[in-house]
N, C-alpha and C. Protein backbone atom coordinates (compact mmCIF):
# COMPACT_ATOMS: atom_id res chain seq x y z
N UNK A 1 11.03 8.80 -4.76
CA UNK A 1 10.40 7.58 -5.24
C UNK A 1 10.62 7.45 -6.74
N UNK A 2 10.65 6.52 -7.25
CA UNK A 2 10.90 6.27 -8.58
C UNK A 2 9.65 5.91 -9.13
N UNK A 3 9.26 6.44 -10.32
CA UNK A 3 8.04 6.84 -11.55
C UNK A 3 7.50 4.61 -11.32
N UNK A 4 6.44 4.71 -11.31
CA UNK A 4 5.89 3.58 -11.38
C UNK A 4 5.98 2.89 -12.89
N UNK A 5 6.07 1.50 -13.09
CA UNK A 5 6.15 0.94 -14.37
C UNK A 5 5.02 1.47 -15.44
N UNK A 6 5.71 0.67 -16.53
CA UNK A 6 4.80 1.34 -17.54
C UNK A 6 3.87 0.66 -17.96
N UNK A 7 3.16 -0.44 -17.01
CA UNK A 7 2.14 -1.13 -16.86
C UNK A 7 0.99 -0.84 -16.23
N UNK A 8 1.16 0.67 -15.55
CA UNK A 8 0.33 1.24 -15.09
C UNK A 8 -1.21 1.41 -16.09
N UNK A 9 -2.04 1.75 -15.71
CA UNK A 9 -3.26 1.87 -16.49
C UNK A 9 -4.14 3.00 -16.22
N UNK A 10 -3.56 3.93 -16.60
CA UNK A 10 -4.86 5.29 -17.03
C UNK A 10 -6.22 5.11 -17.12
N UNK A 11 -6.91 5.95 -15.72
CA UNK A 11 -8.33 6.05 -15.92
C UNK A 11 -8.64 7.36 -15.83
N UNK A 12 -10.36 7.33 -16.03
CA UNK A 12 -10.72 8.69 -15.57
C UNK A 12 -10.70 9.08 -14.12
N UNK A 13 -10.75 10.29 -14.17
CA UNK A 13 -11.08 10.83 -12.42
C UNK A 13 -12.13 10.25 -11.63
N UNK A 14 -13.57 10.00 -12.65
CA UNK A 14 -14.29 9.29 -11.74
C UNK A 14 -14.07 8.35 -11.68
N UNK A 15 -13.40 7.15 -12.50
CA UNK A 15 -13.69 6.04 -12.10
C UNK A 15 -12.03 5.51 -10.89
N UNK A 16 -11.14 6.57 -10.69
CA UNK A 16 -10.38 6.83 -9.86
C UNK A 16 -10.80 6.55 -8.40
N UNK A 17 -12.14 7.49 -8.67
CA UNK A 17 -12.47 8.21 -7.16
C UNK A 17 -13.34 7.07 -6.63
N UNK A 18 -14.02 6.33 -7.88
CA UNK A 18 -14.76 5.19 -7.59
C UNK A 18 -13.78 3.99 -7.08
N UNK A 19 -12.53 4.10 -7.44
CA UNK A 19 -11.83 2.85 -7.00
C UNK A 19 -11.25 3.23 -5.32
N UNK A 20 -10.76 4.32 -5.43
CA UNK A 20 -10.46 4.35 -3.98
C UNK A 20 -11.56 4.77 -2.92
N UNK A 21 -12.88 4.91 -3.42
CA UNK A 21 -14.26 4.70 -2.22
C UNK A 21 -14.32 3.28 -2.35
N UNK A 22 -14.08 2.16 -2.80
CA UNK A 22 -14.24 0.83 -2.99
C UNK A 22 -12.96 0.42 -2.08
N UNK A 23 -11.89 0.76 -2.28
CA UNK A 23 -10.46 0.59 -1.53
C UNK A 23 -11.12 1.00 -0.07
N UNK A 24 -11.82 1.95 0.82
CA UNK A 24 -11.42 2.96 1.74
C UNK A 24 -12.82 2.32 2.44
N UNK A 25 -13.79 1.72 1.66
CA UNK A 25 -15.08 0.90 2.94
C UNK A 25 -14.46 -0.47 3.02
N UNK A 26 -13.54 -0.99 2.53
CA UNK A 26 -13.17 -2.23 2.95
C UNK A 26 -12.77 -3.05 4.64
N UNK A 27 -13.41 -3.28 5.14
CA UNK A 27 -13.31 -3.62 6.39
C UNK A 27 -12.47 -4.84 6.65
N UNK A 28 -12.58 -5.81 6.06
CA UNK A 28 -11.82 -7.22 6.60
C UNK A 28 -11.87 -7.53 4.71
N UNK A 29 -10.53 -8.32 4.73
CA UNK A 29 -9.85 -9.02 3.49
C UNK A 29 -9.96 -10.22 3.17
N UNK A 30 -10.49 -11.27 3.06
CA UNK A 30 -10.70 -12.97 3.03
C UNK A 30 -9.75 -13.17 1.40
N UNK A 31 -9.11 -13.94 2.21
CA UNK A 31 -7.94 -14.84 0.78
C UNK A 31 -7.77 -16.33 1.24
N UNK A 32 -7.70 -17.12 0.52
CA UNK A 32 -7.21 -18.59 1.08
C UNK A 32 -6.32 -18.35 2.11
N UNK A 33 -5.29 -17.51 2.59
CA UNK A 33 -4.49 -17.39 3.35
C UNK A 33 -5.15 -17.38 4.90
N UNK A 34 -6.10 -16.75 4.76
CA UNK A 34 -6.66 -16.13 6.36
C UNK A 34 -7.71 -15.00 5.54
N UNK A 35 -8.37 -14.44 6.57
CA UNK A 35 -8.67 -12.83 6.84
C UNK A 35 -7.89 -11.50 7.31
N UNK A 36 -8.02 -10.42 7.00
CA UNK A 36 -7.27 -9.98 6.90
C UNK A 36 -7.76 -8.71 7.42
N UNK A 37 -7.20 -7.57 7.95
CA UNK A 37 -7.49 -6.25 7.82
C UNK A 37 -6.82 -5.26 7.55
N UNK A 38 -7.32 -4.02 7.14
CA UNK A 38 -6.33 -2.91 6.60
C UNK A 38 -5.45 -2.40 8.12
N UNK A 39 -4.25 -1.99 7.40
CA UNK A 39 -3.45 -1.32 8.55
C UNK A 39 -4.50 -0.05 9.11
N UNK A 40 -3.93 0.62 9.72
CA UNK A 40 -4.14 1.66 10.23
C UNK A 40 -3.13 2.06 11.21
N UNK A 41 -3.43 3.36 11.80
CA UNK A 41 -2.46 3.97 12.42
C UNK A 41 -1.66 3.32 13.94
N UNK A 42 -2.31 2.79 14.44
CA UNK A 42 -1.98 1.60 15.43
C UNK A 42 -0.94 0.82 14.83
N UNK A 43 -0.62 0.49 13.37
CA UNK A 43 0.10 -0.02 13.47
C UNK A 43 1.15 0.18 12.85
N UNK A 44 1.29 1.56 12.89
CA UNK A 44 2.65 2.88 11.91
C UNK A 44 3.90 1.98 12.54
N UNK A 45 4.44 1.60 13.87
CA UNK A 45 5.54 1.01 14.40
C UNK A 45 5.80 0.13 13.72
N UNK A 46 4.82 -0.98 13.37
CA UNK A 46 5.39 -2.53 13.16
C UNK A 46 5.64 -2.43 11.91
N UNK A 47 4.38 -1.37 10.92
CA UNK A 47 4.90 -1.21 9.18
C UNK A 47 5.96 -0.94 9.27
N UNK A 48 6.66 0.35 9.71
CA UNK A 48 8.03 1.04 10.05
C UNK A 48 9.23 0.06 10.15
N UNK A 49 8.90 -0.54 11.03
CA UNK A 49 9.85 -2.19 11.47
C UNK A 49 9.75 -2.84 10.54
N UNK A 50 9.36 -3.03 9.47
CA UNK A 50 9.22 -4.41 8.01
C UNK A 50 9.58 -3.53 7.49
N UNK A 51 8.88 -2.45 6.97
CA UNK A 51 9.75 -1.76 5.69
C UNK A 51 11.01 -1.19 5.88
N UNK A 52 11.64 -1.13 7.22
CA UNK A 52 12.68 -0.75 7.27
C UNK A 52 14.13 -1.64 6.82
N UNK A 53 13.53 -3.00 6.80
CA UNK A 53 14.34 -3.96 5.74
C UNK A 53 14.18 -3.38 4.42
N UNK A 54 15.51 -3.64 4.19
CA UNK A 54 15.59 -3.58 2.88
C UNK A 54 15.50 -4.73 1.91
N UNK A 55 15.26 -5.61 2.21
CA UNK A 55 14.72 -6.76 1.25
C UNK A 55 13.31 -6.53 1.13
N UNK A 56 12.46 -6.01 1.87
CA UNK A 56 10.71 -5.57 1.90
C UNK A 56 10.64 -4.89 1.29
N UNK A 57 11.27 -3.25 1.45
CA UNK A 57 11.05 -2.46 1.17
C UNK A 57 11.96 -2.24 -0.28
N UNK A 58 13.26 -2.82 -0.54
CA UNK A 58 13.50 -2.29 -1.37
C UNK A 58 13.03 -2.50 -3.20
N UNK A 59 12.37 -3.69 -3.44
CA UNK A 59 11.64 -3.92 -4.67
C UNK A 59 10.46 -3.14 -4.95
N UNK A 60 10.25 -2.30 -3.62
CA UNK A 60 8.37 -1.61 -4.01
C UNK A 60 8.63 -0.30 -3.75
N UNK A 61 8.56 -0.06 -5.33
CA UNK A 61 8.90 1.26 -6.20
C UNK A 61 8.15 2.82 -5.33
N UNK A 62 6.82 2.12 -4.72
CA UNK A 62 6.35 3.33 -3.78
C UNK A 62 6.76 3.80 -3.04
N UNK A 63 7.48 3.02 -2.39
CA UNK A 63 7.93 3.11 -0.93
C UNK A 63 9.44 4.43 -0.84
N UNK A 64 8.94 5.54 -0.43
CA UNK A 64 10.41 6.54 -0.39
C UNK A 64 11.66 5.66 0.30
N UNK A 65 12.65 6.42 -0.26
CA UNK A 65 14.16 5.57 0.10
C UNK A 65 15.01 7.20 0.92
N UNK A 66 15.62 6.86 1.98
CA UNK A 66 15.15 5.39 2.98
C UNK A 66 13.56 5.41 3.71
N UNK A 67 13.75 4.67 4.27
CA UNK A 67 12.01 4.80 5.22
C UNK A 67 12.09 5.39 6.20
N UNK A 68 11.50 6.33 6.43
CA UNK A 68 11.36 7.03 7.54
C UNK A 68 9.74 6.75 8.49
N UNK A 69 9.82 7.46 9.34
CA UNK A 69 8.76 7.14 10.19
C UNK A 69 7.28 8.31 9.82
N UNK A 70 8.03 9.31 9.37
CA UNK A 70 6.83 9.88 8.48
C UNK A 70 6.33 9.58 7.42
């Protein structure tokens, strides 16, 4: 994976741990678009199937190259 931009923003550990307990009770997503919900493991196939394009996958710096199913 390649080092994330340098727009990133340094916090502390707690307020880290506070963002991803805020990330991890999120149940349903509301945007003008629709509602929404987090993936989960049910749906490892279909992520697998989108990120396996490379127009999806290849601008988002997280994503290991190539994609594998692990």
């Amino acid at each position: 994976m390649a080092q994330p931009p340098g727009t990133v923003i340094k916090t502390s550990l707690d307020e880290a741990e506070r963002i991803r307990q805020a990330i991890s009770d999120v149940a349903t997503i509301k945007t003008p678009y629709g509602t929404y919900r987090p993936a989960g493991s049910a749906d490892a196939a279909a992520l697998f199937h989108l990120l396996s394009d490379t127009r999806v996958s290849g601008p988002l710096y997280t994503v290991p190259k190539p994609v594998t199913r692990e």
